[in-house]
PDB file of N, CA and C in Angstrom:
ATOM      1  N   UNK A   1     -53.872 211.979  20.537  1.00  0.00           N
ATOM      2  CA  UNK A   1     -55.135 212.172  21.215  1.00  0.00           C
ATOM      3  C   UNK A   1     -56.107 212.833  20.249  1.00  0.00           C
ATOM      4  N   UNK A   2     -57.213 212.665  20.483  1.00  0.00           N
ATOM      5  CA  UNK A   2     -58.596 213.739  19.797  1.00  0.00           C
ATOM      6  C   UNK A   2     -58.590 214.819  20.142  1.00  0.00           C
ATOM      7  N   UNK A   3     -59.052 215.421  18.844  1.00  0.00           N
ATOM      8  CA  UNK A   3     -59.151 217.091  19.397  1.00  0.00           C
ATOM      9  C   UNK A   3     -60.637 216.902  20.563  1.00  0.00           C
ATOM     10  N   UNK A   4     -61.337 216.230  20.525  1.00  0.00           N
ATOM     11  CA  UNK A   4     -62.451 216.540  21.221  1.00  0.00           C
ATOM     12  C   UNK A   4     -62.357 216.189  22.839  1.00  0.00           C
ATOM     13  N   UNK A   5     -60.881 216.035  22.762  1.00  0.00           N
ATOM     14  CA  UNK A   5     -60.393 215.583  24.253  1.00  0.00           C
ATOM     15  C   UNK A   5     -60.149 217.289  25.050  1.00  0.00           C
ATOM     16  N   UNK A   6     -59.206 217.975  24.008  1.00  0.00           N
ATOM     17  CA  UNK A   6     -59.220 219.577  24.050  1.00  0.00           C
ATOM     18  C   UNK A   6     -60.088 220.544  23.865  1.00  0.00           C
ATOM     19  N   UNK A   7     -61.128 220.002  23.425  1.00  0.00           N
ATOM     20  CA  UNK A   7     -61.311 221.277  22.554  1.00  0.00           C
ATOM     21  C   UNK A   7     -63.189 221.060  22.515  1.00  0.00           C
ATOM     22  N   UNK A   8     -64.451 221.318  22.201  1.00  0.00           N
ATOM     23  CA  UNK A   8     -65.654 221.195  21.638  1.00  0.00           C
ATOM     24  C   UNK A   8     -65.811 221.808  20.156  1.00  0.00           C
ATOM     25  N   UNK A   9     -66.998 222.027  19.758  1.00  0.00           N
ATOM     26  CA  UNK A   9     -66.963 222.962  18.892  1.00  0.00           C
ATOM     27  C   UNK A   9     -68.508 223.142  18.638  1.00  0.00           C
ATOM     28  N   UNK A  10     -69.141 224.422  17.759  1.00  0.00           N
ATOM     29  CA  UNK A  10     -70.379 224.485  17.507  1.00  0.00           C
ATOM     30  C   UNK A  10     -70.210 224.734  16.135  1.00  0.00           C
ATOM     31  N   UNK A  11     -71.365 224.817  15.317  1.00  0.00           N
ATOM     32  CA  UNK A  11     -71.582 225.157  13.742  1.00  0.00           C
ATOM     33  C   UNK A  11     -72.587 225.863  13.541  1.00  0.00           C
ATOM     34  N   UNK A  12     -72.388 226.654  12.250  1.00  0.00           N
ATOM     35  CA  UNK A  12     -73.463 227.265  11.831  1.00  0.00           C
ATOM     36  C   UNK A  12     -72.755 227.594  10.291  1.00  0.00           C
ATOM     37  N   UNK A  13     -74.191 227.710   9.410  1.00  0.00           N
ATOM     38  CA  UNK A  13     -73.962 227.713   8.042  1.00  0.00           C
ATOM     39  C   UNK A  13     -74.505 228.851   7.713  1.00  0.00           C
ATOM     40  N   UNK A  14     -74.409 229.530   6.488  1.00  0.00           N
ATOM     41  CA  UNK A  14     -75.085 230.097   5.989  1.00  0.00           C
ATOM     42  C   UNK A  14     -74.766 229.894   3.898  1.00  0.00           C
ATOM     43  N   UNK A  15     -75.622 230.453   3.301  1.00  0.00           N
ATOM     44  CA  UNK A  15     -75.529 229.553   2.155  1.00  0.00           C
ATOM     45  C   UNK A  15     -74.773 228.276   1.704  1.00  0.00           C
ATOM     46  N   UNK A  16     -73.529 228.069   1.044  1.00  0.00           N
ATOM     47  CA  UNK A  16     -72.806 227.170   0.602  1.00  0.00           C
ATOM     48  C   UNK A  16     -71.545 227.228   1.937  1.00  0.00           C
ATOM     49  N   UNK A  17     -71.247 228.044   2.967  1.00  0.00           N
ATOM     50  CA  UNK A  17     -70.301 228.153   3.723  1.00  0.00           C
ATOM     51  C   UNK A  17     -71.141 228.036   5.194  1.00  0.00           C
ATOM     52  N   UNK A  18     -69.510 227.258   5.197  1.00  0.00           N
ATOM     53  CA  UNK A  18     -70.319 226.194   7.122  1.00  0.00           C
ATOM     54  C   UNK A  18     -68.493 226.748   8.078  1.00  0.00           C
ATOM     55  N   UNK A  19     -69.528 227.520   9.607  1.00  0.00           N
ATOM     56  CA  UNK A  19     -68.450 227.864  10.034  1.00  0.00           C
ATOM     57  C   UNK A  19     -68.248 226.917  11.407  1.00  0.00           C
ATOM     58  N   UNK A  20     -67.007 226.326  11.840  1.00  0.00           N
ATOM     59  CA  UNK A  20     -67.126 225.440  12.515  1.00  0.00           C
ATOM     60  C   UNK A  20     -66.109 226.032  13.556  1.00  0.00           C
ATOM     61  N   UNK A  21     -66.970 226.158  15.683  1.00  0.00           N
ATOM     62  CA  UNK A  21     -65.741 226.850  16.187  1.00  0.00           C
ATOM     63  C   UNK A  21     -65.368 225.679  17.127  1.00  0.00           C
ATOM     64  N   UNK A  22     -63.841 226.220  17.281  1.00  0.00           N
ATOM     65  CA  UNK A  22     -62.980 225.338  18.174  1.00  0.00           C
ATOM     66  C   UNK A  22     -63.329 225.587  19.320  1.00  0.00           C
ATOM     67  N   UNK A  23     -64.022 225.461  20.778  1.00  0.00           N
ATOM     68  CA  UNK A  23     -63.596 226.283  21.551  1.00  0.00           C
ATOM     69  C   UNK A  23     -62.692 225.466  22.922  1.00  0.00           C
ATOM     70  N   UNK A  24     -61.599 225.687  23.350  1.00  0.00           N
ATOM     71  CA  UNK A  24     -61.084 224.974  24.334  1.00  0.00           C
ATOM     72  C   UNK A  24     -61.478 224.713  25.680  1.00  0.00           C
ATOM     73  N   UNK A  25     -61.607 223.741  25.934  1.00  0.00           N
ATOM     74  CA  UNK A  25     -61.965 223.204  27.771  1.00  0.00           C
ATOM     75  C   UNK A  25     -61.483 223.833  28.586  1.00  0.00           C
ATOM     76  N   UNK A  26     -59.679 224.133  28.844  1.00  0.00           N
ATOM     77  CA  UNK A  26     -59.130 224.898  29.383  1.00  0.00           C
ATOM     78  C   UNK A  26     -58.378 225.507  28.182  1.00  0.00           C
ATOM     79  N   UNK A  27     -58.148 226.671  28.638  1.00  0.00           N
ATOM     80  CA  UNK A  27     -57.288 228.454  28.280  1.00  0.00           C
ATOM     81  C   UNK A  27     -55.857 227.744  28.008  1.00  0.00           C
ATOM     82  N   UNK A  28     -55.230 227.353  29.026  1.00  0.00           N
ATOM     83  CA  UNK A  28     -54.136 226.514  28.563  1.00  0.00           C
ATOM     84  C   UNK A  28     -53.952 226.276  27.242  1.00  0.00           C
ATOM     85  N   UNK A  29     -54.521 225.509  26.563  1.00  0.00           N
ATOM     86  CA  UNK A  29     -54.323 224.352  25.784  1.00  0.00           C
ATOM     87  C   UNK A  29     -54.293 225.494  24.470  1.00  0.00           C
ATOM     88  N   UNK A  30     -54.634 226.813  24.492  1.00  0.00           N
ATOM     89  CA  UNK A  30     -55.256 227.721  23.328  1.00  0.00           C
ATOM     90  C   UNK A  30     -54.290 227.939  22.172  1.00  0.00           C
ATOM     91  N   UNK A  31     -52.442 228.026  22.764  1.00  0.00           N
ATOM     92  CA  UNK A  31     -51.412 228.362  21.995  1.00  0.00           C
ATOM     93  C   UNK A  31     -51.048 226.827  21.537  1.00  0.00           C
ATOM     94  N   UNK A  32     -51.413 226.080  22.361  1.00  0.00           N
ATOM     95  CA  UNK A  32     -50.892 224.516  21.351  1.00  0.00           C
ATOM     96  C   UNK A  32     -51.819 224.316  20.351  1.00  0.00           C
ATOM     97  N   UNK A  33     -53.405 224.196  20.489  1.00  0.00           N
ATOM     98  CA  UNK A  33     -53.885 224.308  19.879  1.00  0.00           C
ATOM     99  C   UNK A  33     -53.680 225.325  18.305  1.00  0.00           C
ATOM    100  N   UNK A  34     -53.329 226.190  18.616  1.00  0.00           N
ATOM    101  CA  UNK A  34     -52.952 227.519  17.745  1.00  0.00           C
ATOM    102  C   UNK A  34     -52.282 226.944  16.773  1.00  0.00           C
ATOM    103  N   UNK A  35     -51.382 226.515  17.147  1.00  0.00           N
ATOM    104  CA  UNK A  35     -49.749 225.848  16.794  1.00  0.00           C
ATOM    105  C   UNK A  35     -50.549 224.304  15.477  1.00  0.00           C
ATOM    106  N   UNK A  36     -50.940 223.437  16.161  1.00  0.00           N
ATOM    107  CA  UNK A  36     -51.220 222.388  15.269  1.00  0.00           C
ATOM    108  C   UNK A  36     -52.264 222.400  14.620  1.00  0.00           C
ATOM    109  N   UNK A  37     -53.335 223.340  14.810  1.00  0.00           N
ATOM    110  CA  UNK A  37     -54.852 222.812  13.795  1.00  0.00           C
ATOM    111  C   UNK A  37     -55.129 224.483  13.245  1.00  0.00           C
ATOM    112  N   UNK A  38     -54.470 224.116  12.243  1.00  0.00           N
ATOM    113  CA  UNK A  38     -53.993 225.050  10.765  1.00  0.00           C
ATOM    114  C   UNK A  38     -54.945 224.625   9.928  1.00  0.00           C
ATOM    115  N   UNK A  39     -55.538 226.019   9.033  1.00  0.00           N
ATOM    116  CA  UNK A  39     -56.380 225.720   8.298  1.00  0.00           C
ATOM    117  C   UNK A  39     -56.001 224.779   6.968  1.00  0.00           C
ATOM    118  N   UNK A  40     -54.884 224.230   7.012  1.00  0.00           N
ATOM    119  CA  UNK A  40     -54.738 223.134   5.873  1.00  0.00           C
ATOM    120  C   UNK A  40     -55.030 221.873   6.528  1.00  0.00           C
ATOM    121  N   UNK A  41     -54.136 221.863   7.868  1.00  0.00           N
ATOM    122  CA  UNK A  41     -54.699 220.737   8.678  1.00  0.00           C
ATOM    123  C   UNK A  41     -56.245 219.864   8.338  1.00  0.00           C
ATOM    124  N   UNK A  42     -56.707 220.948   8.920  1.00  0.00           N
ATOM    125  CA  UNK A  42     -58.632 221.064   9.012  1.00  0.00           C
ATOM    126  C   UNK A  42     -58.835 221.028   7.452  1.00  0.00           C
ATOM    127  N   UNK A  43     -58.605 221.748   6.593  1.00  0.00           N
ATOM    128  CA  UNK A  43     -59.170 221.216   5.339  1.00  0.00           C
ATOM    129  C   UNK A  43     -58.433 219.889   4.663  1.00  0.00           C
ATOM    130  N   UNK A  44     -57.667 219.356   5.292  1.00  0.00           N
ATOM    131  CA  UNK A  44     -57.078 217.730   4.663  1.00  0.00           C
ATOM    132  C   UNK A  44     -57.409 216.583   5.307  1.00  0.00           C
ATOM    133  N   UNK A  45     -58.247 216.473   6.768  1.00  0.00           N
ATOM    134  CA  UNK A  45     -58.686 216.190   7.450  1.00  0.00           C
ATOM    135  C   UNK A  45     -60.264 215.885   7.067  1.00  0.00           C
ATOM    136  N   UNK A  46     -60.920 217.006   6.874  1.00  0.00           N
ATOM    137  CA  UNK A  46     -62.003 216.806   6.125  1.00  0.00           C
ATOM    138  C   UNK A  46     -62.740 216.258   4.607  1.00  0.00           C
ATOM    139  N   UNK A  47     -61.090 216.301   3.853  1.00  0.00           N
ATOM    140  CA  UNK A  47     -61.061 216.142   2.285  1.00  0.00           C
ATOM    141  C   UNK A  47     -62.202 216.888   1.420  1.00  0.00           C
ATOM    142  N   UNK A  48     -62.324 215.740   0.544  1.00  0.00           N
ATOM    143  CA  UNK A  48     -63.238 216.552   0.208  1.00  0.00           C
ATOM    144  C   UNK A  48     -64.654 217.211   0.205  1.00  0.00           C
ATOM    145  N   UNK A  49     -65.281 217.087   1.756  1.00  0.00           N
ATOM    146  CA  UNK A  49     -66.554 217.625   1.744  1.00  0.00           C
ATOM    147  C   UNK A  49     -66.211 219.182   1.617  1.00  0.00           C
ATOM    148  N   UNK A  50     -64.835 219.311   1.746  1.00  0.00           N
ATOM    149  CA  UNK A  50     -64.893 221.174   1.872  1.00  0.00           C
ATOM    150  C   UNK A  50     -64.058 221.525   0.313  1.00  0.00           C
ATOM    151  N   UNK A  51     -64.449 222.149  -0.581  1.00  0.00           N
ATOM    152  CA  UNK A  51     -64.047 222.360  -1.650  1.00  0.00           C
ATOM    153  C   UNK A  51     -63.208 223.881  -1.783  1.00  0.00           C
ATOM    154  N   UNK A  52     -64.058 224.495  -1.230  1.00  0.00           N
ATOM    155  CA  UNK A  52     -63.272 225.731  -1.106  1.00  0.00           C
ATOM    156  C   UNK A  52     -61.662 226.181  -0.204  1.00  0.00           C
ATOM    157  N   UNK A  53     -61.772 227.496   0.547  1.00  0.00           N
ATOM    158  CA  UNK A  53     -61.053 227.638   1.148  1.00  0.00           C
ATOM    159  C   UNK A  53     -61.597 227.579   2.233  1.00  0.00           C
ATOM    160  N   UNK A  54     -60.400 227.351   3.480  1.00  0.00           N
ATOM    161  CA  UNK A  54     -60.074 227.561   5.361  1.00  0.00           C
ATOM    162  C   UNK A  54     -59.379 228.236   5.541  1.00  0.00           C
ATOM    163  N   UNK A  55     -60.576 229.531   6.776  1.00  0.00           N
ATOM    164  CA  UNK A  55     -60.046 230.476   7.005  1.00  0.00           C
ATOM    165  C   UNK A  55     -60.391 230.135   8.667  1.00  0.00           C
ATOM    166  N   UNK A  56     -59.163 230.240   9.161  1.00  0.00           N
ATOM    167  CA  UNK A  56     -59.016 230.490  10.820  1.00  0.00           C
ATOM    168  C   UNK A  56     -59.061 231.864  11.385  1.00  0.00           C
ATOM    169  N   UNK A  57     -59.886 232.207  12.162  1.00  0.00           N
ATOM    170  CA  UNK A  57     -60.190 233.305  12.974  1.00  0.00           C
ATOM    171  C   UNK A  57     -59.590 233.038  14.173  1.00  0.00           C
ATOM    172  N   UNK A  58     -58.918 233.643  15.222  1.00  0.00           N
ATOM    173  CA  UNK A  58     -58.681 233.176  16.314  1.00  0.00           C
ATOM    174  C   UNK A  58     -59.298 234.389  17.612  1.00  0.00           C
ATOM    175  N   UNK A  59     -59.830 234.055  18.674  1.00  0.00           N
ATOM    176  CA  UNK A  59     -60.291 234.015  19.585  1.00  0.00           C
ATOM    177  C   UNK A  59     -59.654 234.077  20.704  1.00  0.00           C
ATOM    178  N   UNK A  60     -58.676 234.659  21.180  1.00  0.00           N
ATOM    179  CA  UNK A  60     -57.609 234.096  22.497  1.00  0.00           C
ATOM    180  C   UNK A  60     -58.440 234.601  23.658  1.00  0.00           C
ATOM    181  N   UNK A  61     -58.985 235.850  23.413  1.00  0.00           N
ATOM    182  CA  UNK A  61     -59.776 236.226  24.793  1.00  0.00           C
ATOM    183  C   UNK A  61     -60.829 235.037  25.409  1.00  0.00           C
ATOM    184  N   UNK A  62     -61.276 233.811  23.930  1.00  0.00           N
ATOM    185  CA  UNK A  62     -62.359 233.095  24.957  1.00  0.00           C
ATOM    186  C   UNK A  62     -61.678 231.677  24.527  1.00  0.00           C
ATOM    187  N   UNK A  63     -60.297 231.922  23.955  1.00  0.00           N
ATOM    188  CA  UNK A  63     -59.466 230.511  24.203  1.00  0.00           C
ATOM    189  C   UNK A  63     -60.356 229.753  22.974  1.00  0.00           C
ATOM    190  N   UNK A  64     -60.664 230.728  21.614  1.00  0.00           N
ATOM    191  CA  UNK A  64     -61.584 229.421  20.760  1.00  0.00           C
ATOM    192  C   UNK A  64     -60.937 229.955  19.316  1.00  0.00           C
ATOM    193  N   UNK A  65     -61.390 229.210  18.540  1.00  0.00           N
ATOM    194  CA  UNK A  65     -61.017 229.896  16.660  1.00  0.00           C
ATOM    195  C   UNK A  65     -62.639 229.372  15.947  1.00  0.00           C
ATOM    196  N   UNK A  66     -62.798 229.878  14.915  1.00  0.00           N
ATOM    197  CA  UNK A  66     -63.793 229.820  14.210  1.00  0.00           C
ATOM    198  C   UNK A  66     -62.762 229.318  12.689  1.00  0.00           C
ATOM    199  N   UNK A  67     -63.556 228.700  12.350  1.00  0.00           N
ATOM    200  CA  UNK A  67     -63.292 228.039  10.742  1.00  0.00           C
ATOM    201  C   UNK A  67     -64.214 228.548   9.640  1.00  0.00           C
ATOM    202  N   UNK A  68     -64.083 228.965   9.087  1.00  0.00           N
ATOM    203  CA  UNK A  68     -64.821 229.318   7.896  1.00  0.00           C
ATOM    204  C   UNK A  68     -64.491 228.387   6.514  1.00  0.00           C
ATOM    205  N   UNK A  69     -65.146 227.712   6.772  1.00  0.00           N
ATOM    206  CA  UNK A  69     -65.321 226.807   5.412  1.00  0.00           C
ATOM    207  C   UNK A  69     -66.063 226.707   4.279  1.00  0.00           C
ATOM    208  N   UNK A  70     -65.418 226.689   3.065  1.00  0.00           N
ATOM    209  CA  UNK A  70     -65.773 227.836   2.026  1.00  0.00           C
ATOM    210  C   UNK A  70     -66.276 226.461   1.102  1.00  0.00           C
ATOM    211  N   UNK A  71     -67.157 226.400   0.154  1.00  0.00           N
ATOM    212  CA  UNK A  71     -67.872 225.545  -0.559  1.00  0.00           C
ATOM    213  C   UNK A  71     -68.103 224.220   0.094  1.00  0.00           C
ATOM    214  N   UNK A  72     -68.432 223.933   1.439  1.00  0.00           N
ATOM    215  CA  UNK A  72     -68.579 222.999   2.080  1.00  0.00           C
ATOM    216  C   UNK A  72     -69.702 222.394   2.498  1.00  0.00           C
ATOM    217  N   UNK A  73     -70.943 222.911   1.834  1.00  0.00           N
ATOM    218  CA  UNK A  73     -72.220 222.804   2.310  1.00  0.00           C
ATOM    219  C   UNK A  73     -73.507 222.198   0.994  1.00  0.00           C
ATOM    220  N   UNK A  74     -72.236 221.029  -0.245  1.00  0.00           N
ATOM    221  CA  UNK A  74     -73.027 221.048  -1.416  1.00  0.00           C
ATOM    222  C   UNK A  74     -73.584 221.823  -2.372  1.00  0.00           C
ATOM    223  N   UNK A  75     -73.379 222.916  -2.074  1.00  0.00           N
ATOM    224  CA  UNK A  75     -74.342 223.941  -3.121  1.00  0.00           C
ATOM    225  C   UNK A  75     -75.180 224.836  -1.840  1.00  0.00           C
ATOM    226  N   UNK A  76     -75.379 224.238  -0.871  1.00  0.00           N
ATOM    227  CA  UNK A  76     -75.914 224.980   0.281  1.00  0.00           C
ATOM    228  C   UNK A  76     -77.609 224.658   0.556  1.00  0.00           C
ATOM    229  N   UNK A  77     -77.883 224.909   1.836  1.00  0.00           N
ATOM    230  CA  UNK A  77     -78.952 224.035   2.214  1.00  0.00           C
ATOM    231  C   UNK A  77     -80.175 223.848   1.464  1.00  0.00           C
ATOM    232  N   UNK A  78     -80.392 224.314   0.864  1.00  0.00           N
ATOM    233  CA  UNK A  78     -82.009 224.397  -0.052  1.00  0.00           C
ATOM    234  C   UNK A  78     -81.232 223.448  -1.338  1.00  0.00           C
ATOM    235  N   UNK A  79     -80.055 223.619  -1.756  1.00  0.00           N
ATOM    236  CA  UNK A  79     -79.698 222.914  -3.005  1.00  0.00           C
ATOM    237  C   UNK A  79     -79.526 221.369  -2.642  1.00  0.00           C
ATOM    238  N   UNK A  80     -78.509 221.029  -1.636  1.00  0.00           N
ATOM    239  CA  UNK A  80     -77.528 220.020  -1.249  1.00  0.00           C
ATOM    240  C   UNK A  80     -78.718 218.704  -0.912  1.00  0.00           C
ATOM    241  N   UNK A  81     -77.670 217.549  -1.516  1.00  0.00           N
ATOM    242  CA  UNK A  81     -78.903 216.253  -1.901  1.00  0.00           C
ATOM    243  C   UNK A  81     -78.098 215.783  -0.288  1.00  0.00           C
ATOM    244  N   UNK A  82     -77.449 216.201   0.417  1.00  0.00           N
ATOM    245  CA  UNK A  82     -76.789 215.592   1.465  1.00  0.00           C
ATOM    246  C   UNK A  82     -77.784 215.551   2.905  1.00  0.00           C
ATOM    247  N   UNK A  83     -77.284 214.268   3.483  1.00  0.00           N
ATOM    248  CA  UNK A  83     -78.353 213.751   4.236  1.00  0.00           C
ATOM    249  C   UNK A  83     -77.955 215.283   5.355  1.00  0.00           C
ATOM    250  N   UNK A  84     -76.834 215.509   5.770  1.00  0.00           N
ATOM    251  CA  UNK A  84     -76.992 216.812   6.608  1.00  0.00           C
ATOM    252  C   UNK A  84     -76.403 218.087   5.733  1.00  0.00           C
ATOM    253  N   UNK A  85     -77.376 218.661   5.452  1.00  0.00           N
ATOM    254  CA  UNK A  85     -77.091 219.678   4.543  1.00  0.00           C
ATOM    255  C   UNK A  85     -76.356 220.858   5.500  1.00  0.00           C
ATOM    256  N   UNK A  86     -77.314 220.986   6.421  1.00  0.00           N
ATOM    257  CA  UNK A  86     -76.106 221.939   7.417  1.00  0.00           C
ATOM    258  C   UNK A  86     -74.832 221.646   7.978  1.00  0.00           C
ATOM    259  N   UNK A  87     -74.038 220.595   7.360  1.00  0.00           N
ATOM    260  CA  UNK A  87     -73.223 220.314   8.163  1.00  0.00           C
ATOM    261  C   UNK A  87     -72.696 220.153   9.397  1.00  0.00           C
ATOM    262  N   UNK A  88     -73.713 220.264  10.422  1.00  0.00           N
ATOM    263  CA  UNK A  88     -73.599 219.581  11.739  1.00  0.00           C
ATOM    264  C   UNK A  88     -72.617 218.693  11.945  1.00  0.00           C
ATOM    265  N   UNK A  89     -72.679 217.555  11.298  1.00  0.00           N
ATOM    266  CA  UNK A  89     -71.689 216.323  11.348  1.00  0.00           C
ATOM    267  C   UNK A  89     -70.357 216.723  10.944  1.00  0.00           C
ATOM    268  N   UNK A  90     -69.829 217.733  10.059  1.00  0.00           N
ATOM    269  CA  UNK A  90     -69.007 218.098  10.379  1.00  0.00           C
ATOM    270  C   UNK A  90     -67.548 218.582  11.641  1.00  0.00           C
ATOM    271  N   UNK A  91     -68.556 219.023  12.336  1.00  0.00           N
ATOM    272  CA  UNK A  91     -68.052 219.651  13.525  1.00  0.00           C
ATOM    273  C   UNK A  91     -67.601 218.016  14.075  1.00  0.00           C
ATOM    274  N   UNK A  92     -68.607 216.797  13.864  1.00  0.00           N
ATOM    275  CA  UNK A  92     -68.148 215.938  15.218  1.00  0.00           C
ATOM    276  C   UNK A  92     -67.125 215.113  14.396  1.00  0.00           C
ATOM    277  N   UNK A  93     -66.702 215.467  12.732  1.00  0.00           N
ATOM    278  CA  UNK A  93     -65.626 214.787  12.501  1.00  0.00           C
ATOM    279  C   UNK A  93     -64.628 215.392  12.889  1.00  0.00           C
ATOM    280  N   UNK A  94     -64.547 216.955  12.336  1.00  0.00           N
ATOM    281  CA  UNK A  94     -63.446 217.299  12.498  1.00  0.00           C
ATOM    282  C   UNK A  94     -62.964 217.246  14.700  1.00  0.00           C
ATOM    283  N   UNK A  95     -63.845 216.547  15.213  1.00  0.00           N
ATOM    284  CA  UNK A  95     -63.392 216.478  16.817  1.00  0.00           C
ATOM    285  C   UNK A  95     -62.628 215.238  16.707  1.00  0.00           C
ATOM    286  N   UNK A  96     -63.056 214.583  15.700  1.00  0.00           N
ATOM    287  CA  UNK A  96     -62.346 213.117  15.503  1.00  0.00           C
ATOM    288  C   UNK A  96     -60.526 213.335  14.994  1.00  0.00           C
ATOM    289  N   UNK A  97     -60.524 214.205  14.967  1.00  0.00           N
ATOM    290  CA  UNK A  97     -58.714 214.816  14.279  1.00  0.00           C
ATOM    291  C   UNK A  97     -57.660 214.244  15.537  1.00  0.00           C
ATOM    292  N   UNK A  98     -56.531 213.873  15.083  1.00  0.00           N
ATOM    293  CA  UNK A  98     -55.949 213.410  16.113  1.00  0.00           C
ATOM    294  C   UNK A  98     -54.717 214.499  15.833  1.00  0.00           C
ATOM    295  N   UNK A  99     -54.723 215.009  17.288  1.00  0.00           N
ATOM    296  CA  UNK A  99     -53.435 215.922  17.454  1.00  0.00           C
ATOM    297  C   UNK A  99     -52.795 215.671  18.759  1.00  0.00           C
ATOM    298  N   UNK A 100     -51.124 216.168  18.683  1.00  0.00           N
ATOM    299  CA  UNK A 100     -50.145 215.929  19.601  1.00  0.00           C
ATOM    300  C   UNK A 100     -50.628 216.412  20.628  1.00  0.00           C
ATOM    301  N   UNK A 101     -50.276 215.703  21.647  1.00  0.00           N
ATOM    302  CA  UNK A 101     -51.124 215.948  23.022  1.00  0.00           C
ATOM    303  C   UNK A 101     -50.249 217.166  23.381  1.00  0.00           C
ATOM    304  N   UNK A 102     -50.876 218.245  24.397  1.00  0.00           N
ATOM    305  CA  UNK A 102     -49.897 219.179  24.924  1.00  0.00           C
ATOM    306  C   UNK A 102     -48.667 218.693  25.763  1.00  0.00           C
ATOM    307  N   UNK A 103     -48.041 219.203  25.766  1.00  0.00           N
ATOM    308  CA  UNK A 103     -46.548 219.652  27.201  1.00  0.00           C
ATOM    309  C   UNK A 103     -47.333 220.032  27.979  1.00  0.00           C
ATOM    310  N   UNK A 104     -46.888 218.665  29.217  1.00  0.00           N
ATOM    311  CA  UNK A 104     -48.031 219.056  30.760  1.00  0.00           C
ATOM    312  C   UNK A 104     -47.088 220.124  31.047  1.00  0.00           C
ATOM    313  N   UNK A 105     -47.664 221.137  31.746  1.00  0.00           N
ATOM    314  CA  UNK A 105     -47.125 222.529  32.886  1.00  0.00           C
ATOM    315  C   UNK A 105     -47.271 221.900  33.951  1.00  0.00           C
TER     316      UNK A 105
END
């Protein structure tokens, strides 16, 4: 299944680093989620628009994680020849990730 079946997400950048959050539909889904979308996951998934490092923050009180993605923004918005320099489009690939559906409860 898609993560965007589980999960949404929002973005925001600041210089060369674009942070992208998970946040889940239902609370449920927060420890499976946990479990499969690892910051190597998410950075092999994306290849190479993200050069740097992925750092996962996790969130359990609002059931979300934040990504911090480290040289992912071209050189960063004033530099980057990229048609979305903020990486917006990011967020709606990485919803495109296909992960193991949960264990219904």
């Amino acid at each position: 299944m898609k993560l965007r079946e589980l999960a949404h997400s929002r973005t925001g950048d600041k210089g060369n680093t674009l942070n992208i959050s998970v946040i889940c539909y239902d609370a449920r889904h927060y420890e499976h989620l946990r479990a499969v979308l690892t910051p190597e996951r998410v950075k092999a998934h994306l290849g190479d628009v993200v050069r740097g490092n992925v750092m996962r923050y996790e969130l359990p009180a609002i059931a979300a994680f934040n990504f911090v993605l480290g040289d992912a923004l071209g050189g960063g918005v004033t530099r980057s020849l990229a048609l979305d320099a903020h990486g917006k489009s990011l967020s709606s690939a990485l919803m495109g990730l296909e992960v193991e559906a949960p264990v219904a409860t």
